[in-house]
PDB file of N, CA and C in Angstrom:
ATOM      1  N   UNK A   1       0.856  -1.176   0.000  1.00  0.00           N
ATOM      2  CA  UNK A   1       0.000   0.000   0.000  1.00  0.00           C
ATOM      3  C   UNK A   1       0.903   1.240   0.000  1.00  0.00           C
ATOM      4  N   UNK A   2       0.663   2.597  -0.766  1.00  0.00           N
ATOM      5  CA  UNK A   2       1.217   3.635  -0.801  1.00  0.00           C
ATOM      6  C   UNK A   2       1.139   4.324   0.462  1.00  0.00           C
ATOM      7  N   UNK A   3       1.615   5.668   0.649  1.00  0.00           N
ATOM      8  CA  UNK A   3       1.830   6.153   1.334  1.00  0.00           C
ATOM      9  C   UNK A   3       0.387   7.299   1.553  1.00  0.00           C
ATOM     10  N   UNK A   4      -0.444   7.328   0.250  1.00  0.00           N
ATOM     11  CA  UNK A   4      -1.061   8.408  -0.075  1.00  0.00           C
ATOM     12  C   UNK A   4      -2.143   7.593   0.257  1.00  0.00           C
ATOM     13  N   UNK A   5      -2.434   5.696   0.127  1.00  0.00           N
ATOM     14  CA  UNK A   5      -3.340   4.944   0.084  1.00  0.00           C
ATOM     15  C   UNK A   5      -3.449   5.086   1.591  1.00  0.00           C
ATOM     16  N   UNK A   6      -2.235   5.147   2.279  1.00  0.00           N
ATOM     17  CA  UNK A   6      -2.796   4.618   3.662  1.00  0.00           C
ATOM     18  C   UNK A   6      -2.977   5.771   4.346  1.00  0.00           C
ATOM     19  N   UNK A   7      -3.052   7.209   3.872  1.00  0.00           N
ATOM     20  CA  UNK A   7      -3.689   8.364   4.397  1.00  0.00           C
ATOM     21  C   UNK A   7      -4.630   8.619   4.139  1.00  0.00           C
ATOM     22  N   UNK A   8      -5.617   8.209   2.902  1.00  0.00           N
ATOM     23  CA  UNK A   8      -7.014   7.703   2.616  1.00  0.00           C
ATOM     24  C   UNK A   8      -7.600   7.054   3.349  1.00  0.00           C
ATOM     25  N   UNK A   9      -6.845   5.584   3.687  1.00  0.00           N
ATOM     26  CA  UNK A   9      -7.586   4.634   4.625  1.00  0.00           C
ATOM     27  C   UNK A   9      -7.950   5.697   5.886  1.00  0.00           C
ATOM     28  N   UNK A  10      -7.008   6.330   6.431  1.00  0.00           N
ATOM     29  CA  UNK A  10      -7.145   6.657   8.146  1.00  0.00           C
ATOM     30  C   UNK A  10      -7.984   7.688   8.419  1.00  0.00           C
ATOM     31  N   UNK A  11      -7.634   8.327   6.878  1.00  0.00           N
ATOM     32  CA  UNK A  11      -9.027  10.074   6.798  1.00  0.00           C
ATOM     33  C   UNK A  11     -10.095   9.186   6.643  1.00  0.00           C
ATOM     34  N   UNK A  12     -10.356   7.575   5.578  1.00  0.00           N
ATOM     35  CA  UNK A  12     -11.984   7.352   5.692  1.00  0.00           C
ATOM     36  C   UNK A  12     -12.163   7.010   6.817  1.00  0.00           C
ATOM     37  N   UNK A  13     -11.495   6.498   7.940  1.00  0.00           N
ATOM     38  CA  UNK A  13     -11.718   5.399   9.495  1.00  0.00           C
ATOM     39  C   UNK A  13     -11.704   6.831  10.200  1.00  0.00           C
ATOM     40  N   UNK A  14     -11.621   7.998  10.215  1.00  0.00           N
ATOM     41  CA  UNK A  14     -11.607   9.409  11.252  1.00  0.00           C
ATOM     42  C   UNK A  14     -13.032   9.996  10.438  1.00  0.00           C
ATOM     43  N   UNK A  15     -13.160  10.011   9.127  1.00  0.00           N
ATOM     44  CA  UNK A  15     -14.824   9.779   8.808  1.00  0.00           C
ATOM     45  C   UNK A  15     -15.693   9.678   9.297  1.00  0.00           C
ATOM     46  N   UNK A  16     -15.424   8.080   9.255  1.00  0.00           N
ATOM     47  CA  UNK A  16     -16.284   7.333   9.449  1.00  0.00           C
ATOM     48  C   UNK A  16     -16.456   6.946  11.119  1.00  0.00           C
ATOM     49  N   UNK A  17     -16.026   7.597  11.995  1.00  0.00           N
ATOM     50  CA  UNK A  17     -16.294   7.697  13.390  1.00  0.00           C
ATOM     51  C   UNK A  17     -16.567   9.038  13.695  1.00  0.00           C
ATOM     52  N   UNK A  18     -16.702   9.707  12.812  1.00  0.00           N
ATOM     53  CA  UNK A  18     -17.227  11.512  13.154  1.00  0.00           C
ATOM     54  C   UNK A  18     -18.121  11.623  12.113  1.00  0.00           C
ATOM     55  N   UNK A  19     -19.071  10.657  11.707  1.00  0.00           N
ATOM     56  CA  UNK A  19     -20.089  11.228  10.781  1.00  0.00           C
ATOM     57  C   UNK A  19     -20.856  12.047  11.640  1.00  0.00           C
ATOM     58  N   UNK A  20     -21.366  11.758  12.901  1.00  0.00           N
ATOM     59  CA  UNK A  20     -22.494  12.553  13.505  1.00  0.00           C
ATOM     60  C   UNK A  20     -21.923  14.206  14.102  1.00  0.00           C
ATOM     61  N   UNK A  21     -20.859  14.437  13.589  1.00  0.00           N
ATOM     62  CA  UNK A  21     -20.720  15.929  13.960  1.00  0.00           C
ATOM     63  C   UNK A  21     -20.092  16.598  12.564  1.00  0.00           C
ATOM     64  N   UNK A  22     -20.018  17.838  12.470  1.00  0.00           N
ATOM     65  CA  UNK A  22     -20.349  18.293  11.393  1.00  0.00           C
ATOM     66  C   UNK A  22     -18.719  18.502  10.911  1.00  0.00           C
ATOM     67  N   UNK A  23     -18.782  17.810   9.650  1.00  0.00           N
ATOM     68  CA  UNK A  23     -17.218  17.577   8.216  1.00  0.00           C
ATOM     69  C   UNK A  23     -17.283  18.955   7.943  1.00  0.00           C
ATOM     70  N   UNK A  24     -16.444  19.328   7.569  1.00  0.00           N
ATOM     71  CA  UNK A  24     -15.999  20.076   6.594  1.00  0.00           C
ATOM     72  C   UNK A  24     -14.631  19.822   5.930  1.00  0.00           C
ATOM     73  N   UNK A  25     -14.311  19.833   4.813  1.00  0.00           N
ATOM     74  CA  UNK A  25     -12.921  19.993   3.852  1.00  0.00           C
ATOM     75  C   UNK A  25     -11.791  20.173   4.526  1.00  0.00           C
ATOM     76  N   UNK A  26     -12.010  21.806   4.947  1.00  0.00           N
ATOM     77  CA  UNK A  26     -10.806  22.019   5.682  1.00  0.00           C
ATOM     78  C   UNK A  26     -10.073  21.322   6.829  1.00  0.00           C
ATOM     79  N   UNK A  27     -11.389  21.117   7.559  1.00  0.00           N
ATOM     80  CA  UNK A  27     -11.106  20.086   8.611  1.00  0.00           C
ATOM     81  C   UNK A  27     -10.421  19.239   8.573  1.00  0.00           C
ATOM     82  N   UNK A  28     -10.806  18.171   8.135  1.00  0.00           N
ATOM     83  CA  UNK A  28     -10.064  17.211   7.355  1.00  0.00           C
ATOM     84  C   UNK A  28      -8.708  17.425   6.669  1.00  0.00           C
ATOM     85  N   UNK A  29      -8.669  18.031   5.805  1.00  0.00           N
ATOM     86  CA  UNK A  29      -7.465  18.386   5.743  1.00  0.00           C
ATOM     87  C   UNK A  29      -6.275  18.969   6.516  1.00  0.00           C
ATOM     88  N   UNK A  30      -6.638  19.616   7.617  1.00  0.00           N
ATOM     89  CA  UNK A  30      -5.986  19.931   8.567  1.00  0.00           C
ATOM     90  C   UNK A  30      -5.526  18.492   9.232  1.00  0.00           C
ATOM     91  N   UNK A  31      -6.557  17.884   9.776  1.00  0.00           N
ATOM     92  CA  UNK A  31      -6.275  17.046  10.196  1.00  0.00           C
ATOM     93  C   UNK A  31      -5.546  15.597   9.681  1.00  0.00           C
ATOM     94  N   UNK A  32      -5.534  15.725   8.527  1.00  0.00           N
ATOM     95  CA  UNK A  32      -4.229  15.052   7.429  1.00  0.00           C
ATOM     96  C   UNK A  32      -3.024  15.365   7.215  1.00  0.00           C
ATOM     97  N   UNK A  33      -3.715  17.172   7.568  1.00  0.00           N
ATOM     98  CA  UNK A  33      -1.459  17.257   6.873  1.00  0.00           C
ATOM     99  C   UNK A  33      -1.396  17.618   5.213  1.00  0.00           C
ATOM    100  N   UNK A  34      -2.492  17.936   4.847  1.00  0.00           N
ATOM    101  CA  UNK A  34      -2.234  18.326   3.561  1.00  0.00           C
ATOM    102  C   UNK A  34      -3.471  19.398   3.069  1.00  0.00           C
ATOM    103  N   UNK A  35      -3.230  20.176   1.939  1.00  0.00           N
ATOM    104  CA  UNK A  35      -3.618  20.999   1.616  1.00  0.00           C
ATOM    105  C   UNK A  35      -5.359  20.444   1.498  1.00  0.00           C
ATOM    106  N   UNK A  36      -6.204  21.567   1.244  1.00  0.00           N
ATOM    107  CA  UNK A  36      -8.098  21.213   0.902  1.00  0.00           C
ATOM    108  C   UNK A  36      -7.441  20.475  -0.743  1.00  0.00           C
ATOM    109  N   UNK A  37      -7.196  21.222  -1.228  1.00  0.00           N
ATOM    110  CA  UNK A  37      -6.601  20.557  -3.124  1.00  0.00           C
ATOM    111  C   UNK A  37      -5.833  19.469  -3.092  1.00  0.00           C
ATOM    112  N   UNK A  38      -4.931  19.410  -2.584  1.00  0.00           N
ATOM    113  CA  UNK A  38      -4.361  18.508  -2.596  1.00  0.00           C
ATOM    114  C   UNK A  38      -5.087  17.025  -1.940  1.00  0.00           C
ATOM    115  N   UNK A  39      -5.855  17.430  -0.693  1.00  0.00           N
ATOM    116  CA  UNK A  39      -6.628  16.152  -0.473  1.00  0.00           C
ATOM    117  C   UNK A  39      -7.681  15.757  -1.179  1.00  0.00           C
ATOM    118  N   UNK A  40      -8.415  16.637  -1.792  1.00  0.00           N
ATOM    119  CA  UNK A  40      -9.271  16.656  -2.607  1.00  0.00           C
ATOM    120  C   UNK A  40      -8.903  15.412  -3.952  1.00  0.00           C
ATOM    121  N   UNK A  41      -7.517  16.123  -4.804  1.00  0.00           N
ATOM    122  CA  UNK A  41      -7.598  15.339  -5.524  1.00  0.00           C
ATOM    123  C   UNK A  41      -7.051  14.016  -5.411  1.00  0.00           C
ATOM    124  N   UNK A  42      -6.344  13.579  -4.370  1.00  0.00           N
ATOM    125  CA  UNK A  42      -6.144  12.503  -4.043  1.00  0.00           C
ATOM    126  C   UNK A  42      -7.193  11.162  -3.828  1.00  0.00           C
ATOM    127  N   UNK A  43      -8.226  11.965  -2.610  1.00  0.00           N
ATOM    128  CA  UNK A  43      -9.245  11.209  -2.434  1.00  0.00           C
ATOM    129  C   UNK A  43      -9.577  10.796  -3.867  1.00  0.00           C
ATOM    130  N   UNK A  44     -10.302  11.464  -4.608  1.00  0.00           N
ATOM    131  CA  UNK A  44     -10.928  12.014  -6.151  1.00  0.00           C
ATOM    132  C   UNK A  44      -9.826  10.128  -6.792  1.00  0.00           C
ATOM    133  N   UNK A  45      -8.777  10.702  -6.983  1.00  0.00           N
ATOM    134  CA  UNK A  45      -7.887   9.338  -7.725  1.00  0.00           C
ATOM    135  C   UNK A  45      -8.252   8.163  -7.057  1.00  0.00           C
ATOM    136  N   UNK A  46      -8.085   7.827  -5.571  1.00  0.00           N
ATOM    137  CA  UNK A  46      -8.048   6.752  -4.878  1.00  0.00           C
ATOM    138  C   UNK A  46      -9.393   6.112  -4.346  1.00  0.00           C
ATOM    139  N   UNK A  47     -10.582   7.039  -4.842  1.00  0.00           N
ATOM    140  CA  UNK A  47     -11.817   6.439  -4.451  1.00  0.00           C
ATOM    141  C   UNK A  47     -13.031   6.285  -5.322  1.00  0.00           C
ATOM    142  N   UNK A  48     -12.815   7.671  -6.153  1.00  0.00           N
ATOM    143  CA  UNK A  48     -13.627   7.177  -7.307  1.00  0.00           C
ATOM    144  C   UNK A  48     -14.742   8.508  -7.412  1.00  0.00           C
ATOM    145  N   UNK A  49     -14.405   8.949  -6.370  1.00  0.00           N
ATOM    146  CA  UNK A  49     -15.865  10.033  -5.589  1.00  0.00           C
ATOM    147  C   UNK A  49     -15.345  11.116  -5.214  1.00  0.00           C
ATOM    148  N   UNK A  50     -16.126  12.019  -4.963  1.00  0.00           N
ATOM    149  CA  UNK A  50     -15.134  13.490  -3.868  1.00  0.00           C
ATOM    150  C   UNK A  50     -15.307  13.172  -2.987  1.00  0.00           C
ATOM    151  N   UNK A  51     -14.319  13.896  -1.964  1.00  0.00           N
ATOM    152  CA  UNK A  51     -14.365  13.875  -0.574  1.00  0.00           C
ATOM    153  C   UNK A  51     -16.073  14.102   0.135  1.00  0.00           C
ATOM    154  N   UNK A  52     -15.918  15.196  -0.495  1.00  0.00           N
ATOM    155  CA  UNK A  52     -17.681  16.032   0.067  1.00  0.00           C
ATOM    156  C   UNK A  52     -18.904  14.785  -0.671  1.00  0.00           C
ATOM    157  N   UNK A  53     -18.864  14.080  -2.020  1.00  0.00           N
ATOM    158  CA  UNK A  53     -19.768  13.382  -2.282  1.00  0.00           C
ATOM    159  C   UNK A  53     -19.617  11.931  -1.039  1.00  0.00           C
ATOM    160  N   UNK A  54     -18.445  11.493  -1.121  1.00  0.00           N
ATOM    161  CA  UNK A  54     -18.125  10.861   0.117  1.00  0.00           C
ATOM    162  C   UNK A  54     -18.924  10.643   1.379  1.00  0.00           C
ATOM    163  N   UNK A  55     -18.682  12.477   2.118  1.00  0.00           N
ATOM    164  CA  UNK A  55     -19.237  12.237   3.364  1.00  0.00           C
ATOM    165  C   UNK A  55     -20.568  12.627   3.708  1.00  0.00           C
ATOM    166  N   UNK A  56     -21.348  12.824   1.938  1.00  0.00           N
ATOM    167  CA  UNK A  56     -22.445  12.861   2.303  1.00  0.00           C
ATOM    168  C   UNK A  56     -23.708  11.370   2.056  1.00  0.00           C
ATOM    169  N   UNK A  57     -22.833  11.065   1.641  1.00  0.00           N
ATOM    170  CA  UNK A  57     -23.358   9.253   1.214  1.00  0.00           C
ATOM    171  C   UNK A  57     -23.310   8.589   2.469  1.00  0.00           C
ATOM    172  N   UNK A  58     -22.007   8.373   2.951  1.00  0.00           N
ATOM    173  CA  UNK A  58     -22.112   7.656   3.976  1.00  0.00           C
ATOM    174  C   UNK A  58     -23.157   8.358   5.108  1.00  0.00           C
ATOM    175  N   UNK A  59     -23.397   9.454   5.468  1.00  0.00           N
ATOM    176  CA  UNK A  59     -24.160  10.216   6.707  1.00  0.00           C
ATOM    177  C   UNK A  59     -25.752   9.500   5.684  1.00  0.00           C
ATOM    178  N   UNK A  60     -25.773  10.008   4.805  1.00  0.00           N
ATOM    179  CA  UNK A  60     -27.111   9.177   3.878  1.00  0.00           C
ATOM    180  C   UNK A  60     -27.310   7.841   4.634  1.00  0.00           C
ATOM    181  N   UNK A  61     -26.599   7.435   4.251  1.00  0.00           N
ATOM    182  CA  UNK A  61     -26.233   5.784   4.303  1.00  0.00           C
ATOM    183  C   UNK A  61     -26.382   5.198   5.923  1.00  0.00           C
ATOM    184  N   UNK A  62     -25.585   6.096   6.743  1.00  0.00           N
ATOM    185  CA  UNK A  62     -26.174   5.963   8.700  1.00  0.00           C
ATOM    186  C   UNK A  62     -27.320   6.307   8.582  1.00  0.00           C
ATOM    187  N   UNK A  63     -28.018   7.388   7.834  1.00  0.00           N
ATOM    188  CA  UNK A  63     -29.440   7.826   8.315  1.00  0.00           C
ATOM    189  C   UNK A  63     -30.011   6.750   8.165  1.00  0.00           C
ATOM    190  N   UNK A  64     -30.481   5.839   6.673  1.00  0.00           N
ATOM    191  CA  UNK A  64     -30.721   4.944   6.764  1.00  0.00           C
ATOM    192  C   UNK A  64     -31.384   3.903   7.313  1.00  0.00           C
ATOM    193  N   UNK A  65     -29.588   3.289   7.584  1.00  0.00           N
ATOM    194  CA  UNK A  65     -29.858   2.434   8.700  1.00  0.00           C
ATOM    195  C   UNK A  65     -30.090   2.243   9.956  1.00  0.00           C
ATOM    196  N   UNK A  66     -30.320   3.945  10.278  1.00  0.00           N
ATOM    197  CA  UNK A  66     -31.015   4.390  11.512  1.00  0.00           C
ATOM    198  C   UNK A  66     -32.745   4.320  10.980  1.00  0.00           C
ATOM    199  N   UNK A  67     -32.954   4.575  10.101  1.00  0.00           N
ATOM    200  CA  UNK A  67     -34.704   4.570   9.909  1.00  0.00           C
ATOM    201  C   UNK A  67     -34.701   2.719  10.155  1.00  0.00           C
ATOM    202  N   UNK A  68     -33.801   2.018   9.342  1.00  0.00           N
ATOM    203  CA  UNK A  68     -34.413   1.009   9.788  1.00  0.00           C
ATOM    204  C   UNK A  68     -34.340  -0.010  10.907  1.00  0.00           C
ATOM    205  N   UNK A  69     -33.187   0.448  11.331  1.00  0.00           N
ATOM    206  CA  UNK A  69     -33.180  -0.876  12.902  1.00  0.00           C
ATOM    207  C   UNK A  69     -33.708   0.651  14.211  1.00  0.00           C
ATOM    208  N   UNK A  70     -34.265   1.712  14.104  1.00  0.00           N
ATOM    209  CA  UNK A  70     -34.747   2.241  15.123  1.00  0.00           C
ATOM    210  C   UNK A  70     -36.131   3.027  14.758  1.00  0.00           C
ATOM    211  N   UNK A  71     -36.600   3.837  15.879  1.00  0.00           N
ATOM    212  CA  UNK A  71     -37.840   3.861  15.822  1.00  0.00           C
ATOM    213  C   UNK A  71     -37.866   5.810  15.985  1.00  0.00           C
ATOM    214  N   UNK A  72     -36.860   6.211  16.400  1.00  0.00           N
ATOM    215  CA  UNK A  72     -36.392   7.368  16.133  1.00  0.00           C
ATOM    216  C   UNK A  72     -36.976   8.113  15.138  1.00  0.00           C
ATOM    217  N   UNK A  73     -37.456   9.667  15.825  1.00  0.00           N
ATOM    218  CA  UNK A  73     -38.311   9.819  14.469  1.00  0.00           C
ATOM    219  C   UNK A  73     -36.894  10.943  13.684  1.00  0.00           C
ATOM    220  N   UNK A  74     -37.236  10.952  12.186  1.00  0.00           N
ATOM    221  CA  UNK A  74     -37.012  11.322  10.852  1.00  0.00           C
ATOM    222  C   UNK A  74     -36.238  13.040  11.375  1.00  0.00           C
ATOM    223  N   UNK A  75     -36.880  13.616  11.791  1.00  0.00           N
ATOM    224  CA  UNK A  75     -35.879  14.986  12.511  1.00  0.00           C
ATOM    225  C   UNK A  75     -34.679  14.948  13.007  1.00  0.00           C
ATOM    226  N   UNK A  76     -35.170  13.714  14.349  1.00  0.00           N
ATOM    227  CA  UNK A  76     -33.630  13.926  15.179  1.00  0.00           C
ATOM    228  C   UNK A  76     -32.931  13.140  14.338  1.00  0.00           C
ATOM    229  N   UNK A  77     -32.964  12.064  13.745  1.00  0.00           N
ATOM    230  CA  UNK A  77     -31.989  11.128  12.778  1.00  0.00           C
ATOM    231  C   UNK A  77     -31.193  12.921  11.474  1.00  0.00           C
ATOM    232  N   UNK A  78     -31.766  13.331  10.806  1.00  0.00           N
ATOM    233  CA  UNK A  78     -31.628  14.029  10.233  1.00  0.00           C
ATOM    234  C   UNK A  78     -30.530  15.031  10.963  1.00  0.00           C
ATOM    235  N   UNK A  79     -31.117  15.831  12.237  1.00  0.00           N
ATOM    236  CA  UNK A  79     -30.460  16.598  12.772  1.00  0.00           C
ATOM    237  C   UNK A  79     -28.674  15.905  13.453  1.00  0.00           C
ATOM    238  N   UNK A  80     -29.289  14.409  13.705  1.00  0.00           N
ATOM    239  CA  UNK A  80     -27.527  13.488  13.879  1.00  0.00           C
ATOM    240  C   UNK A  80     -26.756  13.715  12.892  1.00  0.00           C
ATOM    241  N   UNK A  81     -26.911  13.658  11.774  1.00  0.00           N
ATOM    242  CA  UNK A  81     -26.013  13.536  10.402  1.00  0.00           C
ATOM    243  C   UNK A  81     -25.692  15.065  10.320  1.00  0.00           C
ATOM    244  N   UNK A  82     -26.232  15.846  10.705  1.00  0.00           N
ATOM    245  CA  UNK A  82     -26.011  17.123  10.233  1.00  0.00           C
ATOM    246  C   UNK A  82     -27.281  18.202   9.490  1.00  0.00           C
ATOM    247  N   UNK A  83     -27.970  17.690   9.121  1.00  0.00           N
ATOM    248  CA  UNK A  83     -28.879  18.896   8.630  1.00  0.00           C
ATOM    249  C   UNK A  83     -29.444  19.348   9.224  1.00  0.00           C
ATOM    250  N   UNK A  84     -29.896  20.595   8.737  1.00  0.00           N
ATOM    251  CA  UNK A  84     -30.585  21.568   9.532  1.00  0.00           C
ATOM    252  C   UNK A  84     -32.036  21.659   9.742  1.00  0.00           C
ATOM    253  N   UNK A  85     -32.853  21.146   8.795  1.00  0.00           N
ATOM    254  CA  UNK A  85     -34.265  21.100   8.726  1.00  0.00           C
ATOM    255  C   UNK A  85     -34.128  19.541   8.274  1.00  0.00           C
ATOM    256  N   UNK A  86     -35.464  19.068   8.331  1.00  0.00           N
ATOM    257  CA  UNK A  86     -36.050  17.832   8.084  1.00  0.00           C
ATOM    258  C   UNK A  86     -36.337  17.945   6.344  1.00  0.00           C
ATOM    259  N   UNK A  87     -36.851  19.046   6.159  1.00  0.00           N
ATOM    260  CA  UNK A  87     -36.651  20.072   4.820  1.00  0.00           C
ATOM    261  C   UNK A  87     -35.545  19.370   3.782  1.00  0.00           C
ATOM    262  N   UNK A  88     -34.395  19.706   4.410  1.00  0.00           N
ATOM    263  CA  UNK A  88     -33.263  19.677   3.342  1.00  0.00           C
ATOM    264  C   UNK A  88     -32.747  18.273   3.564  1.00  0.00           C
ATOM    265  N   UNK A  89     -33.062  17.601   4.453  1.00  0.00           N
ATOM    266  CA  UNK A  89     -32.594  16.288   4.466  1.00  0.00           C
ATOM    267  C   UNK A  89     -33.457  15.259   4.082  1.00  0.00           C
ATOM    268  N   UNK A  90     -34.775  15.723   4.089  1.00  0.00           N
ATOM    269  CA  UNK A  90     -35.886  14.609   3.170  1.00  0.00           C
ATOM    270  C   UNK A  90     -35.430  14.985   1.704  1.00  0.00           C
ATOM    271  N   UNK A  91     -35.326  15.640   1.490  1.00  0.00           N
ATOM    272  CA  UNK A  91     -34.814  16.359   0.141  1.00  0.00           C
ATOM    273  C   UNK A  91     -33.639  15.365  -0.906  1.00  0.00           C
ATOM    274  N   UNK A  92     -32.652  15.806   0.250  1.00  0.00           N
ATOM    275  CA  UNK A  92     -31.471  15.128  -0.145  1.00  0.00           C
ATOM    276  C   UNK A  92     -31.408  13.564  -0.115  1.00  0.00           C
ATOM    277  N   UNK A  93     -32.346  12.547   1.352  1.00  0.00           N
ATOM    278  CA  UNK A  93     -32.567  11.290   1.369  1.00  0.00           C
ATOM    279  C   UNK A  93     -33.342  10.797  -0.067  1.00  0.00           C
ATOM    280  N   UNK A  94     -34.323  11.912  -0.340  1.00  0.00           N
ATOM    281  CA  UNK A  94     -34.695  11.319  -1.511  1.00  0.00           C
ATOM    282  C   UNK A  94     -34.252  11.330  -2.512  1.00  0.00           C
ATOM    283  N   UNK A  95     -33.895  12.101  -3.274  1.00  0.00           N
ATOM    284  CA  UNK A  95     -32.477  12.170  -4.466  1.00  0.00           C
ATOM    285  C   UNK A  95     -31.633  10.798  -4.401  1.00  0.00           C
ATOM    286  N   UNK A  96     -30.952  10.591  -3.081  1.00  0.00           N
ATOM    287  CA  UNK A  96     -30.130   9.325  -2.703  1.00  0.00           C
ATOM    288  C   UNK A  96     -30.923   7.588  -3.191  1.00  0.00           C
ATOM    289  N   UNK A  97     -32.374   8.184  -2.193  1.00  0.00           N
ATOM    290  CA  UNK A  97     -32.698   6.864  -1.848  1.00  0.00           C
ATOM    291  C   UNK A  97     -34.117   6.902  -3.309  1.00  0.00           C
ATOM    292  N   UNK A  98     -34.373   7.234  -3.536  1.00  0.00           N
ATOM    293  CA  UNK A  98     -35.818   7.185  -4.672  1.00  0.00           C
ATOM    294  C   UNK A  98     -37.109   7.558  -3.887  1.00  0.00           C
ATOM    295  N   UNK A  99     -36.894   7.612  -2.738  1.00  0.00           N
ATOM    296  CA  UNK A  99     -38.104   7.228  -1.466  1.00  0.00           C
ATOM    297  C   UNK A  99     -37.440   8.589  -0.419  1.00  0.00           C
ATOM    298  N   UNK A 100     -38.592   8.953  -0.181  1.00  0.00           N
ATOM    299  CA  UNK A 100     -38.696   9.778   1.492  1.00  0.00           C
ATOM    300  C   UNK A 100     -38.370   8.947   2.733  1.00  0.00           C
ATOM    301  N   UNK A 101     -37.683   9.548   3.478  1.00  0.00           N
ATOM    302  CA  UNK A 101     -37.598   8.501   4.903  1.00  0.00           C
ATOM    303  C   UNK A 101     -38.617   7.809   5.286  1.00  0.00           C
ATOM    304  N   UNK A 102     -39.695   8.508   5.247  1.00  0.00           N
ATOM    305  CA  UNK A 102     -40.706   7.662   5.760  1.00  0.00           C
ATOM    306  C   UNK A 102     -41.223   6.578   4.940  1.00  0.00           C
ATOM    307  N   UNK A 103     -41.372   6.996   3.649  1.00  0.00           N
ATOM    308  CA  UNK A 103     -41.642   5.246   2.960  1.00  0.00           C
ATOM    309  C   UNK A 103     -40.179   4.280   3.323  1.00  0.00           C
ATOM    310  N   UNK A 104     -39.241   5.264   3.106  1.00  0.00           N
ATOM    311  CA  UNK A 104     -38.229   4.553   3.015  1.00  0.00           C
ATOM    312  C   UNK A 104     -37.876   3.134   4.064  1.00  0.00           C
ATOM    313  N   UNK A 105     -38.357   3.710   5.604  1.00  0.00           N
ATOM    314  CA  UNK A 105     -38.202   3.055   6.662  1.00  0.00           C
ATOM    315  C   UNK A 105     -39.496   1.954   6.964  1.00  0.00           C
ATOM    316  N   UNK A 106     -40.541   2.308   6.047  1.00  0.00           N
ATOM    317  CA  UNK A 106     -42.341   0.871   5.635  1.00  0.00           C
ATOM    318  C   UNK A 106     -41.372   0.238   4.999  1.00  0.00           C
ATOM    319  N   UNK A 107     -40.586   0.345   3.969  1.00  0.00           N
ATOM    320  CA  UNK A 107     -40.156  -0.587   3.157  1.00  0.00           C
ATOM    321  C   UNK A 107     -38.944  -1.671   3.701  1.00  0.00           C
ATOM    322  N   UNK A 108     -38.460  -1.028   4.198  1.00  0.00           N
ATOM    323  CA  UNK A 108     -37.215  -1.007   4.814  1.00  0.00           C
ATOM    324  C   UNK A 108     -36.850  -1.847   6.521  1.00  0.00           C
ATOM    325  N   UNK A 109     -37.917  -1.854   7.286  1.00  0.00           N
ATOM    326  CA  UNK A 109     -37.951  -1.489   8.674  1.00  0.00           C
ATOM    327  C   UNK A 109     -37.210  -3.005   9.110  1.00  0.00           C
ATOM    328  N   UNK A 110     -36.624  -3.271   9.779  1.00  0.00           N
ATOM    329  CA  UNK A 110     -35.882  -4.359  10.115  1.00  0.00           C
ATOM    330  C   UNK A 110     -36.538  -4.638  11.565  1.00  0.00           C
ATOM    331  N   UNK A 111     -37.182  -6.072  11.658  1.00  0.00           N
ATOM    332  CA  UNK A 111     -37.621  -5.978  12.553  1.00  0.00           C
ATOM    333  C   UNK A 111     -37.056  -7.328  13.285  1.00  0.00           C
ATOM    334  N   UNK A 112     -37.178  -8.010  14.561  1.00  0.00           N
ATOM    335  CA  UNK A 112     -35.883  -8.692  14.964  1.00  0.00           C
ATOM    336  C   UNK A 112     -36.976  -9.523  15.388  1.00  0.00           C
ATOM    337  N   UNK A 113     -36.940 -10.938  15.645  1.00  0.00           N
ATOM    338  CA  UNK A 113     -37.488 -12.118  16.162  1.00  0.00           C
ATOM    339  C   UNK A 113     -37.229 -11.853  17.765  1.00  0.00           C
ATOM    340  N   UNK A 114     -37.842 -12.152  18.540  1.00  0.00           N
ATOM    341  CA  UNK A 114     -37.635 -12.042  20.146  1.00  0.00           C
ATOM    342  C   UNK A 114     -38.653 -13.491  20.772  1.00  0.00           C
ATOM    343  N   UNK A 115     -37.692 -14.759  20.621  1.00  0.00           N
ATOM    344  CA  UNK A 115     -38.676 -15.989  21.241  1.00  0.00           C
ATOM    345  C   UNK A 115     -39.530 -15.200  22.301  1.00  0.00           C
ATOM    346  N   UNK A 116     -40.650 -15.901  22.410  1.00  0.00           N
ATOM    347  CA  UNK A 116     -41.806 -16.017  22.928  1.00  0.00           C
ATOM    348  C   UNK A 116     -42.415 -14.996  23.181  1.00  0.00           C
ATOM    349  N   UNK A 117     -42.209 -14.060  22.072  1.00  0.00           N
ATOM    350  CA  UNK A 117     -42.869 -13.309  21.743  1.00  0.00           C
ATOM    351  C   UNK A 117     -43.729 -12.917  20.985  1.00  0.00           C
ATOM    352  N   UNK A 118     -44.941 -12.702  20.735  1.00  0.00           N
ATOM    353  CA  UNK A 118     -45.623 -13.063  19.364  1.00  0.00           C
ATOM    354  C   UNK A 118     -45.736 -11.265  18.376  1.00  0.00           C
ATOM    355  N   UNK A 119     -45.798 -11.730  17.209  1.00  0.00           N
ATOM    356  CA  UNK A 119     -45.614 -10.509  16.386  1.00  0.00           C
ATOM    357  C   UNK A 119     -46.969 -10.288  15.713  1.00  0.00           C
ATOM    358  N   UNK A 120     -46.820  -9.196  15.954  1.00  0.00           N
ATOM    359  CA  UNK A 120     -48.323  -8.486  15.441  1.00  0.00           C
ATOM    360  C   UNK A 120     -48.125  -7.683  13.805  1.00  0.00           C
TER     361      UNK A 120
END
C-alpha cells in the first residue's frame, strides 16, 4: 500500500467515526497534513468520488440504517447527520434513496425475532 493509500484509509476510518458531527474539507485536511486541493484530488484518484460526495453518502447511508433498525423519528436522525431542517434532508434522502424517509423506513424497517414473543 502507498503512502497516499494509507492516508485515505485513516481520513476514511476518522470519517467514518465523526459522521455525527459536522465535516468540513478544511477540517479534514488539517487534520491530514495536507492541503483542501491537494486532499481533494487525491481522495478524487483513490476512491472514485469526492471527498464532500463521500461524506455525504455515507451520513445518507447511517441515516438509513437508523430509519431502519430504530424507531427514532425522521428529525432527530436528520439533525444526527447534520442537517438543519427535516426540509433539506428529506430532500437530499430522496435524491439518494428514490423514497422519502418515511416510505423509506415501511419498506425497509428491520424488525428482529424475540422468542416467545408473538408478532403483530
Amino acid at each position: 500500500m502507498f503512502i497516499s493509500e494509507s492516508v485515505i484509509a485513516v481520513i476514511i476510518d476518522w470519517i467514518d467515526d465523526n459522521l455525527h458531527k459536522p465535516l468540513r474539507i478544511e477540517q479534514i485536511a488539517h487534520y491530514s497534513g495536507y492541503s483542501k486541493w491537494y486532499l481533494q484530488r487525491l481522495f478524487l484518484q483513490y476512491k472514485g468520488e469526492s471527498l464532500g460526495r463521500y461524506i455525504r453518502n455515507k451520513k445518507l447511508d447511517s441515516a438509513a440504517r437508523d430509519l431502519r433498525e430504530t424507531d427514532e423519528n425522521i428529525y432527530s436522525i436528520g439533525l444526527r447527520y447534520g442537517y438543519d431542517s427535516q426540509q433539506t434532508f428529506t430532500r437530499l434522502f430522496t435524491r439518494h434513496f428514490h423514497l422519502p424517509p418515511g416510505e423509506y423506513r415501511k419498506k425497509n424497517k428491520t424488525t428482529y425475532y424475540v422468542p416467545g414473543k408473538a408478532e403483530f
